[in-house]
C-alpha atoms as a PDB file:
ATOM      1  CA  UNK A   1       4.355  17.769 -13.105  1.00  0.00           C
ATOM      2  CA  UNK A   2       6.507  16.092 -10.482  1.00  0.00           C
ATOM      3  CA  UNK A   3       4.442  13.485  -8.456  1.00  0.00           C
ATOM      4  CA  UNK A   4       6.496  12.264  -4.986  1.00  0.00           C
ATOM      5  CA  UNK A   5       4.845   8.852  -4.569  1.00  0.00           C
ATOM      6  CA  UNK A   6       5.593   6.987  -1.097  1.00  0.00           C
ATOM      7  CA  UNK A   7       5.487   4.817   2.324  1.00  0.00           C
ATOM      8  CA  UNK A   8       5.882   4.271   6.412  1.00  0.00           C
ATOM      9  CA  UNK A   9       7.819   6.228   9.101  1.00  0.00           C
ATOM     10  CA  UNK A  10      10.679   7.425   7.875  1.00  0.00           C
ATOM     11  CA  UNK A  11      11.873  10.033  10.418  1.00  0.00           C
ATOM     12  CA  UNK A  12      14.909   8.414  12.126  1.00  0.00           C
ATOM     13  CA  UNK A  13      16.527   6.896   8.759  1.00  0.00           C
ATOM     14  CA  UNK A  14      20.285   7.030   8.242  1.00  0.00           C
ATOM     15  CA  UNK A  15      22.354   6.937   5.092  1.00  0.00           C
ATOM     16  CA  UNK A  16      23.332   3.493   5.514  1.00  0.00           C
ATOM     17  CA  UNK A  17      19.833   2.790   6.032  1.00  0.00           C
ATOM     18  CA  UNK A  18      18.159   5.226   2.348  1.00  0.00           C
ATOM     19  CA  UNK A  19      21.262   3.269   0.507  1.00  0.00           C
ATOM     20  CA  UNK A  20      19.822  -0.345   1.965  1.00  0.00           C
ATOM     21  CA  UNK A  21      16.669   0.610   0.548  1.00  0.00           C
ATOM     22  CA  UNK A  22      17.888  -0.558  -3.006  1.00  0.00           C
ATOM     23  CA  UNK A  23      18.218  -4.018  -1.723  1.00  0.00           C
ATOM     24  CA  UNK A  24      15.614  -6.299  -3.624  1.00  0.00           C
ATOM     25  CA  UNK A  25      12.473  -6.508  -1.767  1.00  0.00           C
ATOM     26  CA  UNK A  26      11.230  -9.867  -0.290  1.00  0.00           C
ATOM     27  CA  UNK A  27       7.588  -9.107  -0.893  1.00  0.00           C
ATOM     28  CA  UNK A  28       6.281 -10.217  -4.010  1.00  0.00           C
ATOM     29  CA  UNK A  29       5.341  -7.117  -6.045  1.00  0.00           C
ATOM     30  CA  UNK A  30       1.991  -9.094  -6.700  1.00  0.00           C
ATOM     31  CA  UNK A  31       1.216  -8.089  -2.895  1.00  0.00           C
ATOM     32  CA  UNK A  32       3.658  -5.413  -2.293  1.00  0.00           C
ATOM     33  CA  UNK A  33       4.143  -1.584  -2.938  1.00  0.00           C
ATOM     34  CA  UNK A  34       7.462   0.227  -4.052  1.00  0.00           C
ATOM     35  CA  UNK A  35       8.389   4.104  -3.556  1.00  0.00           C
ATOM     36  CA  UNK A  36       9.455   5.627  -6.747  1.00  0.00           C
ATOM     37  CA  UNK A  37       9.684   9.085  -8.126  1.00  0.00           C
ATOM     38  CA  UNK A  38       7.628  10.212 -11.540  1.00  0.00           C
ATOM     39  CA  UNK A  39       6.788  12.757 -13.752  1.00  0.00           C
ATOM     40  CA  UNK A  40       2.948  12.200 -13.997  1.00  0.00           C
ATOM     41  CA  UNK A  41       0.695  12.799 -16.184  1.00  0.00           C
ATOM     42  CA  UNK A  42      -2.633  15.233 -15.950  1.00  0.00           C
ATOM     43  CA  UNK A  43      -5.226  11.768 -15.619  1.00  0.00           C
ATOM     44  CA  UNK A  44      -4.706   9.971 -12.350  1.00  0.00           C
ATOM     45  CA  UNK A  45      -4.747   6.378 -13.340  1.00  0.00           C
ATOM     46  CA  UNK A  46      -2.217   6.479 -16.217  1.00  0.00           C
ATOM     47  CA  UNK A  47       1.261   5.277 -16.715  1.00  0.00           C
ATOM     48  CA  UNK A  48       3.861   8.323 -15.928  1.00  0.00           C
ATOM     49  CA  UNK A  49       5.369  10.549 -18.497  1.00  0.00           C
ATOM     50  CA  UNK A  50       9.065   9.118 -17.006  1.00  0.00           C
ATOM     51  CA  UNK A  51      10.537   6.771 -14.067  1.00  0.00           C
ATOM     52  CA  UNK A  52      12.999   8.789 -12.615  1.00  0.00           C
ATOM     53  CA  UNK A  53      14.010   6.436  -9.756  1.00  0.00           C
ATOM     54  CA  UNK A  54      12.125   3.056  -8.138  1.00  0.00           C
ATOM     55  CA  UNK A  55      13.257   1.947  -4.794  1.00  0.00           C
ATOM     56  CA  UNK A  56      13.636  -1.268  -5.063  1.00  0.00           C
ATOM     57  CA  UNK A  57      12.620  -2.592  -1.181  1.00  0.00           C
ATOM     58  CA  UNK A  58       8.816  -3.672  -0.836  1.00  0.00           C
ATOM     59  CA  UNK A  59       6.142  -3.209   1.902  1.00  0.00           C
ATOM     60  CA  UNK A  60       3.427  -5.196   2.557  1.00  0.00           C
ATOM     61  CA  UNK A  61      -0.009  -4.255   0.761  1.00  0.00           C
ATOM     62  CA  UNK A  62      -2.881  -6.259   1.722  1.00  0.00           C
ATOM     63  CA  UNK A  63      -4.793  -4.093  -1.114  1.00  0.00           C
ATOM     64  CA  UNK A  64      -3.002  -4.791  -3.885  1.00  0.00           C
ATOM     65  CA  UNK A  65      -3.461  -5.161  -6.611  1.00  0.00           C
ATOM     66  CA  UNK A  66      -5.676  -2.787  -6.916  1.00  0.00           C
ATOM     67  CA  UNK A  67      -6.384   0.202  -9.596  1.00  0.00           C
ATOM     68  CA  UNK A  68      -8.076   2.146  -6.795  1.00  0.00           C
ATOM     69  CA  UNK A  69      -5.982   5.248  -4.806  1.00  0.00           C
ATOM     70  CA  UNK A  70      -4.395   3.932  -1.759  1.00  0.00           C
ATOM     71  CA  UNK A  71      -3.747   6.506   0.598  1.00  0.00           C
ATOM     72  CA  UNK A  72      -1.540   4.893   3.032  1.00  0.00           C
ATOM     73  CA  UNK A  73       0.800   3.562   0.609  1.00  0.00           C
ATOM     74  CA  UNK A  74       1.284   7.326  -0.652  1.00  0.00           C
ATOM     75  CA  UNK A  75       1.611   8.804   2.553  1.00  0.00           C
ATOM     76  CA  UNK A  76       4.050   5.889   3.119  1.00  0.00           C
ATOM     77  CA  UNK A  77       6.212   7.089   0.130  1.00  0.00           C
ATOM     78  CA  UNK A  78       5.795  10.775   1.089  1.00  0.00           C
ATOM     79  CA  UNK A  79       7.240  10.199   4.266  1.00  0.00           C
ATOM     80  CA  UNK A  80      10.249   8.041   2.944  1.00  0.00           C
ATOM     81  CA  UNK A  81      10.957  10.869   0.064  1.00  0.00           C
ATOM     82  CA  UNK A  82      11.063  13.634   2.347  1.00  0.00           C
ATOM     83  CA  UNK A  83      13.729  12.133   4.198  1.00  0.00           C
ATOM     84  CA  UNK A  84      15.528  10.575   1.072  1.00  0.00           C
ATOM     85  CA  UNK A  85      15.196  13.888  -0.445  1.00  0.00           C
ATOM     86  CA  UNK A  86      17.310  15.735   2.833  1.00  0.00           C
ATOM     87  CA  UNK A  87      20.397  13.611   2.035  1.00  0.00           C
ATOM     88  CA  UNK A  88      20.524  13.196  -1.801  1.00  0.00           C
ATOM     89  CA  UNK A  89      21.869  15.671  -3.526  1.00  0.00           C
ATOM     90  CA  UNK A  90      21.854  16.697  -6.632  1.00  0.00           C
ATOM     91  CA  UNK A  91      25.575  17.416  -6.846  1.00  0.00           C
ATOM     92  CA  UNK A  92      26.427  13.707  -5.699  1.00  0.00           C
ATOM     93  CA  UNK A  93      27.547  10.974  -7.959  1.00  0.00           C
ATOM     94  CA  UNK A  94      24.802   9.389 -10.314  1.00  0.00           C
ATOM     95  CA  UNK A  95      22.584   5.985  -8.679  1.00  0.00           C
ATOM     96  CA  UNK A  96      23.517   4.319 -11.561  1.00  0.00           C
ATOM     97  CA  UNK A  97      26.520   2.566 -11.769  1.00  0.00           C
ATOM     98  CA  UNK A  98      27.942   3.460 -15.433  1.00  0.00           C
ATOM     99  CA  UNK A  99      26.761   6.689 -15.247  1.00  0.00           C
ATOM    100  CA  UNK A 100      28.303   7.051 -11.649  1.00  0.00           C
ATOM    101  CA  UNK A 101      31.548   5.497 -13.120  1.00  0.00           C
ATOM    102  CA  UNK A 102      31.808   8.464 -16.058  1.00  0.00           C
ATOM    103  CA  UNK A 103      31.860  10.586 -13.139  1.00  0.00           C
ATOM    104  CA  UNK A 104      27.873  11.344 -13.791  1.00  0.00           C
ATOM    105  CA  UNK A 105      26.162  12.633 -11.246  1.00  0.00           C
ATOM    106  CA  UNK A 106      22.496  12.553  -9.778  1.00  0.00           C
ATOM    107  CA  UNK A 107      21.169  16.082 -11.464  1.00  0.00           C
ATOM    108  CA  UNK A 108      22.568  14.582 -14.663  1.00  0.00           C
ATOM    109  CA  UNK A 109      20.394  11.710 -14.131  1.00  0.00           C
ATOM    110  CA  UNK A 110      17.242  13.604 -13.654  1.00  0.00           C
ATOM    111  CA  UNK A 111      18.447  15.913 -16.848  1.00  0.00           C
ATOM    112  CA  UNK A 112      19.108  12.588 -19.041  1.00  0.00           C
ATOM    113  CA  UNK A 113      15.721  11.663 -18.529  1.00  0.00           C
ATOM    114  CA  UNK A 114      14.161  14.945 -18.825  1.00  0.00           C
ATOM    115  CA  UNK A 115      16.127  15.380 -22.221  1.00  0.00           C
ATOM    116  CA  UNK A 116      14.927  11.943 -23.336  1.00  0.00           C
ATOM    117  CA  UNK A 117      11.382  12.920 -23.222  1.00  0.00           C
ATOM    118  CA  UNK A 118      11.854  16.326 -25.425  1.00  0.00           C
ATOM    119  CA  UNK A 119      12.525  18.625 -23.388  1.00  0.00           C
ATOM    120  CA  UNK A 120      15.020  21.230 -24.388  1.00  0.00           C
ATOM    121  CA  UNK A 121      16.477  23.207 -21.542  1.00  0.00           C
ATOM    122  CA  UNK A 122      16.534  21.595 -18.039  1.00  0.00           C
ATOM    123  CA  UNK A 123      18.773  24.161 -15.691  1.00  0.00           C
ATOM    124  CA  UNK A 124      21.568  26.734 -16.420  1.00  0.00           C
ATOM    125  CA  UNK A 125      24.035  24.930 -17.045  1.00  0.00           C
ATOM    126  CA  UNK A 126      21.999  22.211 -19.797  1.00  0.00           C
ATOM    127  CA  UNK A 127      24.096  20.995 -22.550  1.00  0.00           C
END
């Protein structure tokens, strides 16, 4: 199970702006949420199966910390993923540098991890 997790409006965001997002946040993570991507698992509550990918900007979260659901910090992260998710591509290169640098790209990211955690075939083409 894939579980989008995000934050605020994101409608007008341009590249420049999704690739400033990985900028260290200011907030203190003490009092701050991040946007990430996750493989989940079946118990709300628990740590995730894998990390795929943490943005690592922070908003403000008066709640935190806090074990409880918060609703506008996910439909924060929703927003932000939905446009993230119209201008990354799998086909680009990788987010990560070395892997980027071996000519890696972002689907073989997302692969790597999936193959990490047992899983067999991810796609057509899986090695």
């Amino acid at each position: 199970l894939l579980v989008l997790v995000a934050a605020a409006s994101c409608q007008d965001l341009t590249e420049e702006e999704i690739k400033a997002l990985q900028e260290e946040g200011t907030i203190p993570v003490e009092e701050a949420m991040r946007c990430g991507i996750f493989f989940a698992k079946d118990e709300i509550g628990l740590p995730p199966i894998e990390t795929l990918f943490v943005i690592k900007s922070t908003w403000e979260a008066p709640e935190c910390p806090t074990e409880d659901r918060v609703e506008r910090a996910i439909e924060h992260c929703n927003k932000l993923w939905t446009r993230i998710v119209n201008v990354m591509k799998y086909e680009k290169p990788s987010l990560k540098k070395e892997a980027r640098e071996a000519g890696k790209t972002i689907g073989d990211d997302i692969c790597g991890a999936l193959k990490k955690k047992g899983v067999l075939y991810a796609g057509r083409k899986s090695k």
